[in-house]
PDB file of N, CA and C in Angstrom:
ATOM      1  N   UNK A   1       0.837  -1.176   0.000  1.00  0.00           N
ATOM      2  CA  UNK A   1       0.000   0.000   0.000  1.00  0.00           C
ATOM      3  C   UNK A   1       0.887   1.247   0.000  1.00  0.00           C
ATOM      4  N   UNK A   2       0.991   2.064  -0.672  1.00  0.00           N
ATOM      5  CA  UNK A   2       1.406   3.411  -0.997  1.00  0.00           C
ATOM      6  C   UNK A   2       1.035   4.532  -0.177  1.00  0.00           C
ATOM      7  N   UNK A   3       1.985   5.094   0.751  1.00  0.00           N
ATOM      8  CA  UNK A   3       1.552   6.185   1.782  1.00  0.00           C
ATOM      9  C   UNK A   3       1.968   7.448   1.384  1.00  0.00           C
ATOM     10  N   UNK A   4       2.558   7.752  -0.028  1.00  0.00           N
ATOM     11  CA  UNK A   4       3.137   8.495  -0.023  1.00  0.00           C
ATOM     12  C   UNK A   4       2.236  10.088   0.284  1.00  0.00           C
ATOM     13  N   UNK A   5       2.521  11.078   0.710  1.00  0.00           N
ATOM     14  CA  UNK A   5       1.245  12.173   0.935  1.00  0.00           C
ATOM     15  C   UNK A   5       0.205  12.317   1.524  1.00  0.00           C
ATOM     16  N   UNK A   6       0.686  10.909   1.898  1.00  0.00           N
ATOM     17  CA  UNK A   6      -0.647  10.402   2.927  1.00  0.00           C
ATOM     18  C   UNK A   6      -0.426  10.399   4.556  1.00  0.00           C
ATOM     19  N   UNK A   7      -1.510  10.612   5.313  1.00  0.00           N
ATOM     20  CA  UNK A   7      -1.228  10.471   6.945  1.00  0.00           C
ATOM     21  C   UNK A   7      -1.323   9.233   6.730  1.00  0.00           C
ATOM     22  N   UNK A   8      -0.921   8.592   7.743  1.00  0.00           N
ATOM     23  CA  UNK A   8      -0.318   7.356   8.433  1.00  0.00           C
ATOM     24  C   UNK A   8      -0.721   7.274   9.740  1.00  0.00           C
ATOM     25  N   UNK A   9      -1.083   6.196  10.125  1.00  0.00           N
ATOM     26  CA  UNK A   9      -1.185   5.976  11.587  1.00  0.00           C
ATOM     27  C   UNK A   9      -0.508   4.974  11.878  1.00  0.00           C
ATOM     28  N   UNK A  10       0.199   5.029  13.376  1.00  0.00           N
ATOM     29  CA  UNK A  10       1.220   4.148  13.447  1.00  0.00           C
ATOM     30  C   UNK A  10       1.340   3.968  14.961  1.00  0.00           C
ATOM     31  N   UNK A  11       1.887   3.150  15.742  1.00  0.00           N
ATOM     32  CA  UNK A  11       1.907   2.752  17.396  1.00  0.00           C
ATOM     33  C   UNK A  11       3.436   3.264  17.638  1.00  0.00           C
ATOM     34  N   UNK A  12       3.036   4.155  18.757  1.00  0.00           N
ATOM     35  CA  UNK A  12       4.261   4.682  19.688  1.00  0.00           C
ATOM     36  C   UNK A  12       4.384   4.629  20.769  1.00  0.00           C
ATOM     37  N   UNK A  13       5.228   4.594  21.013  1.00  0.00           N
ATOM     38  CA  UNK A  13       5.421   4.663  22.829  1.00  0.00           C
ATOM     39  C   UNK A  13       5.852   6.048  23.507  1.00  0.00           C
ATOM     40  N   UNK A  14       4.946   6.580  24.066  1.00  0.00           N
ATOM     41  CA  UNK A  14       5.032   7.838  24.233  1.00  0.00           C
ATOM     42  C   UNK A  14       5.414   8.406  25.243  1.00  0.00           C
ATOM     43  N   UNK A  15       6.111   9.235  26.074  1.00  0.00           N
ATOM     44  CA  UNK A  15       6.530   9.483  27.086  1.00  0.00           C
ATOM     45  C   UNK A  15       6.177  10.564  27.656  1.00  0.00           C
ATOM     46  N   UNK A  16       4.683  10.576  28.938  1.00  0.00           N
ATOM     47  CA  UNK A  16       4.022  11.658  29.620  1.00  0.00           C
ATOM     48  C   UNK A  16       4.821  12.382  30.244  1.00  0.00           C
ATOM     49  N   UNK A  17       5.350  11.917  31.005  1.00  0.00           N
ATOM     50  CA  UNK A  17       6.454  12.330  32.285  1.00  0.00           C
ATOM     51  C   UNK A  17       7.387  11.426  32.369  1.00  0.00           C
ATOM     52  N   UNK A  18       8.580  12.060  32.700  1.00  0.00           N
ATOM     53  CA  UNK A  18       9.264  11.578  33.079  1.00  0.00           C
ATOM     54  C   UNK A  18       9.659  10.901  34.117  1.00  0.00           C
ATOM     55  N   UNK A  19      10.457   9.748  34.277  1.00  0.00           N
ATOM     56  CA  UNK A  19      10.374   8.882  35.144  1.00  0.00           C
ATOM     57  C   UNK A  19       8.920   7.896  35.171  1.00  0.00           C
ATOM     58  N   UNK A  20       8.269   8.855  34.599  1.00  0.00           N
ATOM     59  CA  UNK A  20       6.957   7.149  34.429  1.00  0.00           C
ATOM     60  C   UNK A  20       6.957   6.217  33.122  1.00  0.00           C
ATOM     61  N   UNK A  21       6.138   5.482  33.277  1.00  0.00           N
ATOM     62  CA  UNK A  21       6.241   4.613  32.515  1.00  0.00           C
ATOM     63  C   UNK A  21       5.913   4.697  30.752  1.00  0.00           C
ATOM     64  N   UNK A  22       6.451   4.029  29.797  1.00  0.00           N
ATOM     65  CA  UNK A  22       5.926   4.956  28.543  1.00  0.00           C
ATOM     66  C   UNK A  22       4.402   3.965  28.455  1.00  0.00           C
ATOM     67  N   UNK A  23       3.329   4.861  27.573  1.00  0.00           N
ATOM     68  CA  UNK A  23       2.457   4.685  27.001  1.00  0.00           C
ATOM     69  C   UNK A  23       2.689   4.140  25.560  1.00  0.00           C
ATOM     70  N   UNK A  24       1.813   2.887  25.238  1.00  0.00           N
ATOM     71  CA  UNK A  24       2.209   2.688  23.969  1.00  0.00           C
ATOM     72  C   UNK A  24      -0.015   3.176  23.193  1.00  0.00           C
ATOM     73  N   UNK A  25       1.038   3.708  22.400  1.00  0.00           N
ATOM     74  CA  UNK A  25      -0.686   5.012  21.853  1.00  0.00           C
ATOM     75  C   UNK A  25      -0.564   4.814  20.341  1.00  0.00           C
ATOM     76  N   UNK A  26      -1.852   4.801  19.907  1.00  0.00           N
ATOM     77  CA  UNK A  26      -2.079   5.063  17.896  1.00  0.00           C
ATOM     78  C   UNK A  26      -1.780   6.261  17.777  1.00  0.00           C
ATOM     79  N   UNK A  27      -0.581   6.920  16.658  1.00  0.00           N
ATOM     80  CA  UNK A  27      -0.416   8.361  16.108  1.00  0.00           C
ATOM     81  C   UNK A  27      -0.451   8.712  15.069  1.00  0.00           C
ATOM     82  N   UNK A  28      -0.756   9.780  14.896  1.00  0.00           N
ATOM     83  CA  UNK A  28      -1.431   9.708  13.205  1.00  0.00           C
ATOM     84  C   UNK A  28       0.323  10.925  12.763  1.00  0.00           C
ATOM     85  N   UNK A  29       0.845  10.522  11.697  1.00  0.00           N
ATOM     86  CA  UNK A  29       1.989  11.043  11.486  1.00  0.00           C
ATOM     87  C   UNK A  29       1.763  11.197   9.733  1.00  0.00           C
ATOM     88  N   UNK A  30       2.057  12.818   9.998  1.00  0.00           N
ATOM     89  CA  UNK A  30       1.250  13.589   8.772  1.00  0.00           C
ATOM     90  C   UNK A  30       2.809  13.362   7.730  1.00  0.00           C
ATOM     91  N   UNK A  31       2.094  13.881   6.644  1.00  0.00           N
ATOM     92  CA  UNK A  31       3.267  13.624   5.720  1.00  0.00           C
ATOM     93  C   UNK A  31       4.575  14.796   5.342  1.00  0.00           C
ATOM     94  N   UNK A  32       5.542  14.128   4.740  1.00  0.00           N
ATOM     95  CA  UNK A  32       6.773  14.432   4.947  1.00  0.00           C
ATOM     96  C   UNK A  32       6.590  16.301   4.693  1.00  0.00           C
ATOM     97  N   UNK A  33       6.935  17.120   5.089  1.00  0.00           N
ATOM     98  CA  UNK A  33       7.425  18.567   4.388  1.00  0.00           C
ATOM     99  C   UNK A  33       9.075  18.755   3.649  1.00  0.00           C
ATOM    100  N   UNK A  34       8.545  19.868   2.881  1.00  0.00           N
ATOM    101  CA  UNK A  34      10.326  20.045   2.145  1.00  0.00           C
ATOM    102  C   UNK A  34      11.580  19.578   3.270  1.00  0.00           C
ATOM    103  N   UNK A  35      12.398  18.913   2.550  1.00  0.00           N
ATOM    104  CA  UNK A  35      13.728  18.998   3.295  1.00  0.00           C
ATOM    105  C   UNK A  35      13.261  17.657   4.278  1.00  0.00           C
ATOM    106  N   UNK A  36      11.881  16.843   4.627  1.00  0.00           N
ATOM    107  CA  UNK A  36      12.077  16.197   5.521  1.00  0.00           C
ATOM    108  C   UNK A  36      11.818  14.731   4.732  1.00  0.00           C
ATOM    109  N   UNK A  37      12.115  14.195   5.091  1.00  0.00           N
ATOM    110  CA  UNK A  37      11.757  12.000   5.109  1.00  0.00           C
ATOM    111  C   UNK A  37      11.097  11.535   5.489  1.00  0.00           C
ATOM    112  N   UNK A  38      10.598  10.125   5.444  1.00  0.00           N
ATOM    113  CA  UNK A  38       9.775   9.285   6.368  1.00  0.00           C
ATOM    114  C   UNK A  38      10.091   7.948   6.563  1.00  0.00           C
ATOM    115  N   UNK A  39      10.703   7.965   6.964  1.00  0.00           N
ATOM    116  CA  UNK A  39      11.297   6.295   6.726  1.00  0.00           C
ATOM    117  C   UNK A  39      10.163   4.675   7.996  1.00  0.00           C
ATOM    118  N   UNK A  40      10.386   3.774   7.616  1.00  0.00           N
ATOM    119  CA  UNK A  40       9.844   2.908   7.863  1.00  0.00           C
ATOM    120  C   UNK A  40      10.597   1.944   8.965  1.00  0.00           C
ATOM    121  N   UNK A  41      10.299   2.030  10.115  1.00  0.00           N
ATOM    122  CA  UNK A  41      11.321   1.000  11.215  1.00  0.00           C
ATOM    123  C   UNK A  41      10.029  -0.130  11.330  1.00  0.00           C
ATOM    124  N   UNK A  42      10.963  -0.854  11.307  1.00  0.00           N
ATOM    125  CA  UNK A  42      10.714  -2.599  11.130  1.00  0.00           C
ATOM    126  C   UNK A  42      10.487  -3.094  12.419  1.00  0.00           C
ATOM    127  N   UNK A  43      11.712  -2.750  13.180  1.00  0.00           N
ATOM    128  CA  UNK A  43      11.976  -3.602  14.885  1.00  0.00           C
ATOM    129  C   UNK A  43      12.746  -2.592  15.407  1.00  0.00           C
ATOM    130  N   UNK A  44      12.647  -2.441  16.638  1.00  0.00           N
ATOM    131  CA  UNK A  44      13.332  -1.443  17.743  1.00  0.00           C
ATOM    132  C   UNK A  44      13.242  -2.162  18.643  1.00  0.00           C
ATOM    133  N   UNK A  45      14.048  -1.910  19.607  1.00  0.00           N
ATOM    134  CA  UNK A  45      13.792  -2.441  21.173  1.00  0.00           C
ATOM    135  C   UNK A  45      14.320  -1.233  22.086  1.00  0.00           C
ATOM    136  N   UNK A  46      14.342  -1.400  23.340  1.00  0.00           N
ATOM    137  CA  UNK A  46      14.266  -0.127  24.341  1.00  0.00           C
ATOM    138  C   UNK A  46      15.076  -1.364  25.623  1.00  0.00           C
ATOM    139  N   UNK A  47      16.042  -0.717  26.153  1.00  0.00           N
ATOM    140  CA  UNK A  47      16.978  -1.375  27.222  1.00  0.00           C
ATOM    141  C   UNK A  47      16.586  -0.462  28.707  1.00  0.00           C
ATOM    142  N   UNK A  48      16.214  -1.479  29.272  1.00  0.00           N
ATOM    143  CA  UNK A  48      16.063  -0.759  30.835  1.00  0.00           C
ATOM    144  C   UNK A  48      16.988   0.160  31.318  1.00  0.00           C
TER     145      UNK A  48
END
């Protein structure tokens, strides 16, 4: 499926405050402007 120009919605882990715990939330991530990218992550992980 082709996103190009398109919003996107996508799962993040979001961080309210600090020192608490992250939230993992649906975000809608608008499309690229001049000068910027959008690239696609596959797998991440996060180390205590």
């Amino acid at each position: 499926m082709a996103t190009a120009g398109k919003v996107i919605k996508c799962k993040a882990a979001v961080a309210w405050e600090a020192g608490k715990p992250l939230s993992i939330e649906e975000v809608e991530v608008a499309p690229p402007q001049a000068m910027e990218v959008r690239v696609k992550i596959l797998f991440t992980s996060l180390c205590p």
